[in-house]
Each structure stands twice: as C-alpha cells, then as structure tokens.
N, C-alpha and C. Protein backbone atom coordinates (compact mmCIF):
# COMPACT_ATOMS: atom_id res chain seq x y z
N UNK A 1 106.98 125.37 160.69
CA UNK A 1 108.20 124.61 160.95
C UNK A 1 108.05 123.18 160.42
N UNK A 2 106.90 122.78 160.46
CA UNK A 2 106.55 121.29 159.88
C UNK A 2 106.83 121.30 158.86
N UNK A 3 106.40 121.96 157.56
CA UNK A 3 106.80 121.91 156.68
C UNK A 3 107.86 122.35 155.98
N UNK A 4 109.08 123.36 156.40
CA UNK A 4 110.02 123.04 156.30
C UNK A 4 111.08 122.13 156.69
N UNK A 5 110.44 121.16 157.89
CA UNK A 5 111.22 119.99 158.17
C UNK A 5 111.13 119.33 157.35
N UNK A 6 110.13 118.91 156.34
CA UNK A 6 109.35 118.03 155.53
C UNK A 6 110.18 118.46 154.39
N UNK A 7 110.54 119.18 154.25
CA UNK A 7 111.01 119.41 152.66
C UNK A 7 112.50 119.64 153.33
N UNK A 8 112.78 119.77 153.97
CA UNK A 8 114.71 119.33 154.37
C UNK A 8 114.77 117.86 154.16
N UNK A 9 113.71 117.47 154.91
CA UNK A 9 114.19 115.48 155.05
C UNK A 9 113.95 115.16 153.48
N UNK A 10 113.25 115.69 152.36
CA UNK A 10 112.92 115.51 151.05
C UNK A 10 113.81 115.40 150.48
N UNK A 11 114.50 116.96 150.53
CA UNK A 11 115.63 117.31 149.88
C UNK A 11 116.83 117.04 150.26
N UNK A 12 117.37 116.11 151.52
CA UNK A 12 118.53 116.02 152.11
C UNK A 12 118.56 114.94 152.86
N UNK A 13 118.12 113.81 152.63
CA UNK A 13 117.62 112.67 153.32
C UNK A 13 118.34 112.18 154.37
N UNK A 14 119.74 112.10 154.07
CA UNK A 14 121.42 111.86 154.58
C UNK A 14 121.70 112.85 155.70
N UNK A 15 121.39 114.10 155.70
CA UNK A 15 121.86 114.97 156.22
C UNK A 15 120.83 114.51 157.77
N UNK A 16 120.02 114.70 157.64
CA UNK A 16 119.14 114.38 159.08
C UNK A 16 118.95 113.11 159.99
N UNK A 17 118.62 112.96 161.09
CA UNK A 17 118.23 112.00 161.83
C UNK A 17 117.19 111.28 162.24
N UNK A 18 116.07 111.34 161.12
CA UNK A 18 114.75 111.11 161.00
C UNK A 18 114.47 111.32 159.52
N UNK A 19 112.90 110.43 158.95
CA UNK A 19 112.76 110.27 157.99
C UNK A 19 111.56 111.23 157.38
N UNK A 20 111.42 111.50 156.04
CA UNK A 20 110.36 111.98 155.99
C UNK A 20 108.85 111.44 156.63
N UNK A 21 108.49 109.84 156.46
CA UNK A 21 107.88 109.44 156.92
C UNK A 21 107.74 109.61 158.82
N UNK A 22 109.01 109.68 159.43
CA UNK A 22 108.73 109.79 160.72
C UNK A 22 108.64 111.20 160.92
N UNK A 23 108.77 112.13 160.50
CA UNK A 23 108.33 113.39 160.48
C UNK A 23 106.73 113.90 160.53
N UNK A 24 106.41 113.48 159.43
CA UNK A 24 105.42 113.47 158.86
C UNK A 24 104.33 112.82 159.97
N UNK A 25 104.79 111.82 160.44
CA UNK A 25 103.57 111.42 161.48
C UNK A 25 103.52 112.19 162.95
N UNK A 26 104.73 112.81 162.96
CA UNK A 26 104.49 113.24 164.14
C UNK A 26 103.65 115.06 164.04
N UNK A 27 102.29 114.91 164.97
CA UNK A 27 101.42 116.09 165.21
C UNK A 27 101.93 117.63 165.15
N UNK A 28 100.81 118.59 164.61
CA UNK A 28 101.72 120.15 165.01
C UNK A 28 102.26 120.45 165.90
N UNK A 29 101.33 119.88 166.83
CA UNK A 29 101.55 120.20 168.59
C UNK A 29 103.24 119.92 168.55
N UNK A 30 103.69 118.70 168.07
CA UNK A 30 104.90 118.47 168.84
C UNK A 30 106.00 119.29 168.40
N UNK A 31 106.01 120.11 166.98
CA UNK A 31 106.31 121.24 166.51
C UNK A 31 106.16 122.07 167.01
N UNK A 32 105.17 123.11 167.77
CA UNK A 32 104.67 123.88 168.39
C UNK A 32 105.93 124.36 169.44
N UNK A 33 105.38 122.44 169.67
CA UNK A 33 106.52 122.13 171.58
C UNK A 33 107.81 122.51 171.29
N UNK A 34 108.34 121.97 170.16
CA UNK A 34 109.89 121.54 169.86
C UNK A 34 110.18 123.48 169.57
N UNK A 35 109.62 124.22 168.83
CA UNK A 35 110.00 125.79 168.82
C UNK A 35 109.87 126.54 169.82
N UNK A 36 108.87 125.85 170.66
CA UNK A 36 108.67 126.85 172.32
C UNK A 36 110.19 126.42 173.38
N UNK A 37 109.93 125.14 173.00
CA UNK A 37 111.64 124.66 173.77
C UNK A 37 112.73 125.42 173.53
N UNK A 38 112.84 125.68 172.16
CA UNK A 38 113.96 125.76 171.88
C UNK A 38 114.31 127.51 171.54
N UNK A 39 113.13 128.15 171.88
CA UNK A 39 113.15 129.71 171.54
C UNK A 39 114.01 130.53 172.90
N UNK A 40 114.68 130.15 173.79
CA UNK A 40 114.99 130.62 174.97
C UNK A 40 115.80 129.50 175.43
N UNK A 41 117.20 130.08 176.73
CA UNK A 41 118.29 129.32 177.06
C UNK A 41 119.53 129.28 175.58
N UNK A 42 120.29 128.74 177.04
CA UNK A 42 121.36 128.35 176.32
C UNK A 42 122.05 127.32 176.42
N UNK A 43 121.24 126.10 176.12
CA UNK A 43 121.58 124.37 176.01
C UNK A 43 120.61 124.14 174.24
N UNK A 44 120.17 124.25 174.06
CA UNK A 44 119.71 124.36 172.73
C UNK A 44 118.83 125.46 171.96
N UNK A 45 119.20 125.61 170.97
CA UNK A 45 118.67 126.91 169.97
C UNK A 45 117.88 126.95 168.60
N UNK A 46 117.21 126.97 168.16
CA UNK A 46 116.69 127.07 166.20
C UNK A 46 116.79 128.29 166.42
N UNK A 47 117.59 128.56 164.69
CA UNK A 47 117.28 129.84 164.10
C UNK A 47 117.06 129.38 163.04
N UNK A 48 115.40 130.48 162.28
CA UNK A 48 114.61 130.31 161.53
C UNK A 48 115.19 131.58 160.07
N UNK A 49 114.49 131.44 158.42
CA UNK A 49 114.72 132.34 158.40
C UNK A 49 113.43 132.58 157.50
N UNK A 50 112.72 133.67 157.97
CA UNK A 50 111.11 133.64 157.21
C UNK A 50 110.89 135.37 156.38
N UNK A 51 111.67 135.17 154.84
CA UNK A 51 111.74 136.52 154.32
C UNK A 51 110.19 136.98 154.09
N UNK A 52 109.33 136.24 154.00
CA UNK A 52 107.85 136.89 154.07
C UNK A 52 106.35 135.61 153.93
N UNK A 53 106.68 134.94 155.05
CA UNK A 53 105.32 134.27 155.53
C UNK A 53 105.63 133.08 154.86
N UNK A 54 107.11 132.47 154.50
CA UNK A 54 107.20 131.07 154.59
C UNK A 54 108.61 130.79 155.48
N UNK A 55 109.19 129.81 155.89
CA UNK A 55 110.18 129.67 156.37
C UNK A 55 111.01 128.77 155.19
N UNK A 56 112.56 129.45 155.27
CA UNK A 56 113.39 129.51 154.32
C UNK A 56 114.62 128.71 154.23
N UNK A 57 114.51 128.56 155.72
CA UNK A 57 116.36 128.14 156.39
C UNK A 57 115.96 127.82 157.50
N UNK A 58 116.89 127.21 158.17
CA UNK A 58 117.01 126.71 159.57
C UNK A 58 118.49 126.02 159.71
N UNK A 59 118.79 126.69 161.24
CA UNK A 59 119.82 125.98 161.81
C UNK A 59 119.77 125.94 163.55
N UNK A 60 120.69 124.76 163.59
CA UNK A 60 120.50 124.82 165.62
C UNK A 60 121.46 124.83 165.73
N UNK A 61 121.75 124.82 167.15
CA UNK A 61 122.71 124.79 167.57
C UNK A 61 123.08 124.36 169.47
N UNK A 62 123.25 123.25 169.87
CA UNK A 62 123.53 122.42 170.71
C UNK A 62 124.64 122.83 171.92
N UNK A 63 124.96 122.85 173.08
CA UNK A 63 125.70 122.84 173.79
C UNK A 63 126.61 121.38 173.55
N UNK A 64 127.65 120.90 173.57
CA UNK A 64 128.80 119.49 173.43
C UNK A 64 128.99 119.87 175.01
N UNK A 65 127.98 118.60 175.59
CA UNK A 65 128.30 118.26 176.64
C UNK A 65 130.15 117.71 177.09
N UNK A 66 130.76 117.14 176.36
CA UNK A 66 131.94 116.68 176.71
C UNK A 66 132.87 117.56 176.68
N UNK A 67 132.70 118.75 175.71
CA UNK A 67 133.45 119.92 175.20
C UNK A 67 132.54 121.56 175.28
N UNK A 68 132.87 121.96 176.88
CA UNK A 68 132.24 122.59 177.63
C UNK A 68 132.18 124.50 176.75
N UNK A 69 132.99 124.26 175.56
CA UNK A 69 133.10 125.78 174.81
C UNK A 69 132.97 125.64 173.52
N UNK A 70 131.79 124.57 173.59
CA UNK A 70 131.92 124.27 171.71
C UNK A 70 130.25 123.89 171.98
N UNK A 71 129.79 124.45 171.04
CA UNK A 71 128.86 124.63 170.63
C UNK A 71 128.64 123.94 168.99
N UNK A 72 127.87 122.80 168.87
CA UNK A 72 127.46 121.99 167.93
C UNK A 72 126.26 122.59 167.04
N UNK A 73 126.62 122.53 165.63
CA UNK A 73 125.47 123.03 165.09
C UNK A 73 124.72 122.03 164.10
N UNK A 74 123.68 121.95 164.16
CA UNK A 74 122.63 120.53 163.61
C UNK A 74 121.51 121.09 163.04
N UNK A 75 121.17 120.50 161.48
CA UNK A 75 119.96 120.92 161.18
C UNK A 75 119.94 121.76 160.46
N UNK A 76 121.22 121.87 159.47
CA UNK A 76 120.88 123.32 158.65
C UNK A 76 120.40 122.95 157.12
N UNK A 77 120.02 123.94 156.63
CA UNK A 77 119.06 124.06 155.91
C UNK A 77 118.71 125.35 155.27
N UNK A 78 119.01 125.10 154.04
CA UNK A 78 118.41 126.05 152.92
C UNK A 78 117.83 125.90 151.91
N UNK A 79 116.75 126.43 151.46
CA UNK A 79 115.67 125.72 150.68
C UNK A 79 116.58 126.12 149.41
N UNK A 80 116.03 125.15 148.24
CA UNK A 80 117.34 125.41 146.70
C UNK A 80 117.13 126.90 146.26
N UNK A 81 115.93 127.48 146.27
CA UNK A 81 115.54 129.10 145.32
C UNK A 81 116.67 129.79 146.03
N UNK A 82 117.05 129.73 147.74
CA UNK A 82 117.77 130.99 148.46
C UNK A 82 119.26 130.43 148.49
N UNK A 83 119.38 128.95 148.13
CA UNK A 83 120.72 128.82 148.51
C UNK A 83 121.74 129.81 147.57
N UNK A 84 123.23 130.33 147.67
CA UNK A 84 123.64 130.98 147.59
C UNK A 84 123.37 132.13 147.19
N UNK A 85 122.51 132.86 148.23
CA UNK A 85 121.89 134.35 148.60
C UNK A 85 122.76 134.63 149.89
N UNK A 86 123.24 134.08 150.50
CA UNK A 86 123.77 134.42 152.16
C UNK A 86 123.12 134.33 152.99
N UNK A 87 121.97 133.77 153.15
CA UNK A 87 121.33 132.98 153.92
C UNK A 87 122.00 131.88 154.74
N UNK A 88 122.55 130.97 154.39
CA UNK A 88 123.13 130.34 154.99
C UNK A 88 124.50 130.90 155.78
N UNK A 89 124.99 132.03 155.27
CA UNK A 89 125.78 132.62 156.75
C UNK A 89 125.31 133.36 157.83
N UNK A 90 124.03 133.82 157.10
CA UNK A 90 123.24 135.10 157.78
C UNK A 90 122.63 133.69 159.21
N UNK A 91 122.35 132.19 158.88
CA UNK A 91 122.04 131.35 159.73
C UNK A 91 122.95 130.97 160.77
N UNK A 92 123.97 130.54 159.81
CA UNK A 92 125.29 130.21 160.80
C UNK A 92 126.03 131.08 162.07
N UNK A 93 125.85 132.91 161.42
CA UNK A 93 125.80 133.71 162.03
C UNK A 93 125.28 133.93 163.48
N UNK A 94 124.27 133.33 163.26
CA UNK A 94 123.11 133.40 164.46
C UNK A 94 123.26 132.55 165.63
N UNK A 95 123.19 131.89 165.01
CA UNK A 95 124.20 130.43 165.92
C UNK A 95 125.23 130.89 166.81
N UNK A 96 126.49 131.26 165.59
CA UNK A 96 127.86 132.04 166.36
C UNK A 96 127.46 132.76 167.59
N UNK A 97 126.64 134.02 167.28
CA UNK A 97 126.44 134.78 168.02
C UNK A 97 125.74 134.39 169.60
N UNK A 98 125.20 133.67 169.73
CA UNK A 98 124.47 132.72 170.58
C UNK A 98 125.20 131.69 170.85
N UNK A 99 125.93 131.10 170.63
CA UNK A 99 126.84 130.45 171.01
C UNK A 99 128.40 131.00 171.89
N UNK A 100 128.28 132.39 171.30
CA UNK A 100 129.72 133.21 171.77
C UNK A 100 128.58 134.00 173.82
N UNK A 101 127.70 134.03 173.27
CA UNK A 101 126.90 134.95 174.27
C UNK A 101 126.77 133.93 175.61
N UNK A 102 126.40 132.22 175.24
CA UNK A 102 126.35 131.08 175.97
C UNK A 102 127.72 131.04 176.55
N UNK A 103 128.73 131.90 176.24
CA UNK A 103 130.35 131.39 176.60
C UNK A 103 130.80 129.91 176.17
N UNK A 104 130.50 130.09 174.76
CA UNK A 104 131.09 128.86 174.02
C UNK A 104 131.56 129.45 172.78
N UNK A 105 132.97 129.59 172.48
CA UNK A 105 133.56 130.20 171.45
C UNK A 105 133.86 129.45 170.23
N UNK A 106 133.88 128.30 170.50
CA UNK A 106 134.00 127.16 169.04
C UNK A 106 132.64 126.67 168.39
N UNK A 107 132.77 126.33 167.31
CA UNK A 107 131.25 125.71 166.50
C UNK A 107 132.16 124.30 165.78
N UNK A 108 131.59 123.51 165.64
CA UNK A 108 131.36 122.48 164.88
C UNK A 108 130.62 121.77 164.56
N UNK A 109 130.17 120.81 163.09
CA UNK A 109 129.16 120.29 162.73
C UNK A 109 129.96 119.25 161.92
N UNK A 110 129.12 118.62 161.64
CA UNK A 110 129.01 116.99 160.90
C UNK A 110 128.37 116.79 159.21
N UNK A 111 129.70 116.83 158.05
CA UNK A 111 129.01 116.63 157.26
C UNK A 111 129.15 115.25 156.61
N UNK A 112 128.20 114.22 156.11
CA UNK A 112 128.18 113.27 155.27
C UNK A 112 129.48 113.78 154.61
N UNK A 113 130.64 112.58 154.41
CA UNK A 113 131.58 112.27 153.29
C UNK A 113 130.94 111.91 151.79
N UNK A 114 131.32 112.81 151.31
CA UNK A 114 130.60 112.73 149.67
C UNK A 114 129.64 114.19 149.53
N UNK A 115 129.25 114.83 150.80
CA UNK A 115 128.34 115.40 150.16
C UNK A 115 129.17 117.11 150.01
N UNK A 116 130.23 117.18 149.26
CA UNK A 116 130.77 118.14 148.50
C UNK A 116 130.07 120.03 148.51
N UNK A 117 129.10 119.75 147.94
CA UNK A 117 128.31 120.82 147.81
C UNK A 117 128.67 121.80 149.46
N UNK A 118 127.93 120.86 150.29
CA UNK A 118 127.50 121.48 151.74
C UNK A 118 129.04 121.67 152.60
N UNK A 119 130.15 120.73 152.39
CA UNK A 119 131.48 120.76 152.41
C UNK A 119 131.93 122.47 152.05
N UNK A 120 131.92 122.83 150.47
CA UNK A 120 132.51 123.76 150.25
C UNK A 120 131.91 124.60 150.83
N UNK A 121 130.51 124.37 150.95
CA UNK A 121 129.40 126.00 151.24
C UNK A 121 130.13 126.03 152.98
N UNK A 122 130.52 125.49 153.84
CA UNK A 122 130.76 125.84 154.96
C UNK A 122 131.97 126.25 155.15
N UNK A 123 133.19 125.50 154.18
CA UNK A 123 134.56 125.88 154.16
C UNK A 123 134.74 127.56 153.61
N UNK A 124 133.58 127.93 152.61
CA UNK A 124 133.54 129.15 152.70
C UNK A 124 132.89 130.17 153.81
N UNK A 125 132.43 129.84 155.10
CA UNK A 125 131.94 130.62 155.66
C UNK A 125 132.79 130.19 156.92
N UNK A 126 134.32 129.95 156.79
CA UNK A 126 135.34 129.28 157.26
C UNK A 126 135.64 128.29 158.15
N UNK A 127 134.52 126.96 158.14
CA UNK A 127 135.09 126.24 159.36
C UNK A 127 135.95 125.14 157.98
N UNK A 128 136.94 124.49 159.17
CA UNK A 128 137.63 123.77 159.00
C UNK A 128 138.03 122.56 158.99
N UNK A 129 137.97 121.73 158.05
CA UNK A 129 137.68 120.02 158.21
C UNK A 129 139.01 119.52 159.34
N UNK A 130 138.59 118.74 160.47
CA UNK A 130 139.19 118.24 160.96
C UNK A 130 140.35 117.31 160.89
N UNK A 131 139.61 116.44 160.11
CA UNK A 131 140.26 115.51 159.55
C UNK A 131 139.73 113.79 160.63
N UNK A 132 138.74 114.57 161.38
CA UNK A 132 138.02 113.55 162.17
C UNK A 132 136.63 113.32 161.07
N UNK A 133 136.72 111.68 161.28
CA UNK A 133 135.66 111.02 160.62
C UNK A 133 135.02 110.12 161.80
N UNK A 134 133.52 110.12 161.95
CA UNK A 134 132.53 109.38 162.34
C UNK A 134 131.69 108.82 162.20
N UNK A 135 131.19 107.36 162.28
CA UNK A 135 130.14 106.58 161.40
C UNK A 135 129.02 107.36 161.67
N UNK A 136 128.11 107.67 160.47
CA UNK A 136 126.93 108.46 160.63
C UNK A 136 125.92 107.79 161.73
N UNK A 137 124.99 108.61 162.46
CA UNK A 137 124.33 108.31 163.67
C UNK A 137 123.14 107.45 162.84
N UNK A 138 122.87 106.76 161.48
CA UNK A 138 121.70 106.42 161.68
C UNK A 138 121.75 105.30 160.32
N UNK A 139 123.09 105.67 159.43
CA UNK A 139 123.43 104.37 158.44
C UNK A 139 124.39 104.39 158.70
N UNK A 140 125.23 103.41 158.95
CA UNK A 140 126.29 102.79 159.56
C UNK A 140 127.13 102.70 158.34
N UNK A 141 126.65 102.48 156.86
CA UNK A 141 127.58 102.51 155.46
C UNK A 141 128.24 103.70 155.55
N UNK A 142 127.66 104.92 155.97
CA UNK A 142 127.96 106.17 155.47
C UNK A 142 128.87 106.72 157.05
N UNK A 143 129.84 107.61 156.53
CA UNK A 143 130.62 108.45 157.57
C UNK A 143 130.50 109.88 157.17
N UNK A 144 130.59 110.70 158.46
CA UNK A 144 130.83 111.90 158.62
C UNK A 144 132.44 112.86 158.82
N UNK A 145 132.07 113.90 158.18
CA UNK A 145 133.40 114.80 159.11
C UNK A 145 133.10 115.58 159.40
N UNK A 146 134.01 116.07 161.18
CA UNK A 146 133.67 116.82 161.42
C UNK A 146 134.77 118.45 161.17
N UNK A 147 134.12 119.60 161.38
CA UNK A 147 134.39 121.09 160.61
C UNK A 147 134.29 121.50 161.86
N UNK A 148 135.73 122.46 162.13
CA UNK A 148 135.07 123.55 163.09
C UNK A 148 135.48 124.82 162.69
N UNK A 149 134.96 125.89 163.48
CA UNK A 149 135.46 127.39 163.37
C UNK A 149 135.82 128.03 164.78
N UNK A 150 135.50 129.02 164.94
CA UNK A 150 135.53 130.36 166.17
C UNK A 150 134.08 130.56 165.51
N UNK A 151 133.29 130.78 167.15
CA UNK A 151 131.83 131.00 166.91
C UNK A 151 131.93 132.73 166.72
C-alpha cells in the first residue's frame, strides 16, 4: 500500500491531501494500521486492486457526516499501464456496493477544476457535476467540483 500511495502522490500531486515527501516519511507500520482500520465497518473503506502481486488501483470511500445517505469517495487511483481497462469502475463499483449495503445510496467526490481527464473518466461511469465548487482542502489557488451518482 506504501508504495502505491507513493506513486499516486507522484503521479497526481493535486488530487491528494498529503505530499510525496509526507508520505514517504511516514513508517510501514502506519500503513499496516491505516489497511487494518479500514478493512471492516461501515464509516470508512479502501478498495484495493492487486491483478498479481502488485497493487494497481485504489479507492475509499467515507461516510458524509452532514449527509447521512451519501457516501464520499476519496483517493482514487489508477496506475497509467491499467487506466482505461475498467478498473476504475470495477473500483468505483466496490465502493457503490458498500456504500448501498452501509444504507447510503448516493456517492460523491471532488475533482480539481482543470483536471479534465479524471472529469470525463467519472462522467462516464455516470456521476454528475453539480455545479458546486469548493476551495481545494490544501491550495487555496485551486478549486474543486463536486460529482454525484446513485451508489
């Protein structure tokens, strides 16, 4: 898991809430911790995707405390060789499903304005731009929008 965090924050610097450098310093152990947390319940989730002894993808997915049937998804990720293979719905999927099982029927997520690519790739796996914009949680230049669907 470390090292596919390491090469998300590489490859997607904008998209996350931490840096490669603060990644990077933090121990396996706390990796270890952060997948044992999050492997069970339904207040937070990772789904991994490991086609044969590396990990490929990743996505989470959050309970929205304020919005008691929506389920937030954070952290996704597809390495460039698998992106458009279906991996990334086969992720999103997972989420849904776990999110619909938690009794939370909506999904939404947060993408950087500008970043197009990750825009269309979700509008095709149908969520829907809001038309809500939010200053990003960590550069204040940059804004987000948020997308939702039916989980």
């Amino acid at each position: 898991m470390r090292a596919l965090r390491l090469e998300m924050l590489a490859d997607s610097p904008l998209a996350f809430l931490e840096t490669v450098a603060e990644a990077a310093a933090r121990p396996h152990a706390d990796y270890a911790a952060r997948v044992a947390a999050v492997s069970r319940g339904d207040a937070t989730a990772q789904f991994v995707a490991d086609p044969g002894g590396r990990l490929v993808g990743h996505a989470g997915g959050t309970v929205a405390p304020e919005e008691p049937g929506l389920t937030l998804i954070y952290a996704v990720y597809v390495t460039p060789a698998w992106r458009g293979s279906g991996l990334l719905g086969a992720l999103v999927d997972e989420v849904a499903a776990w999110s619909r099982a938690c009794g939370r029927p909506e999904l939404m997520m947060e993408v950087v304005v500008g970043n197009d690519r990750a825009y269309r790739a979700y509008q095709k796996l149908g969520f829907v731009d809001t038309g809500i914009r939010v200053p990003h949680p960590t550069i204040p230049a940059l804004n987000e929008l948020q997308m939702r669907r039916a989980a």
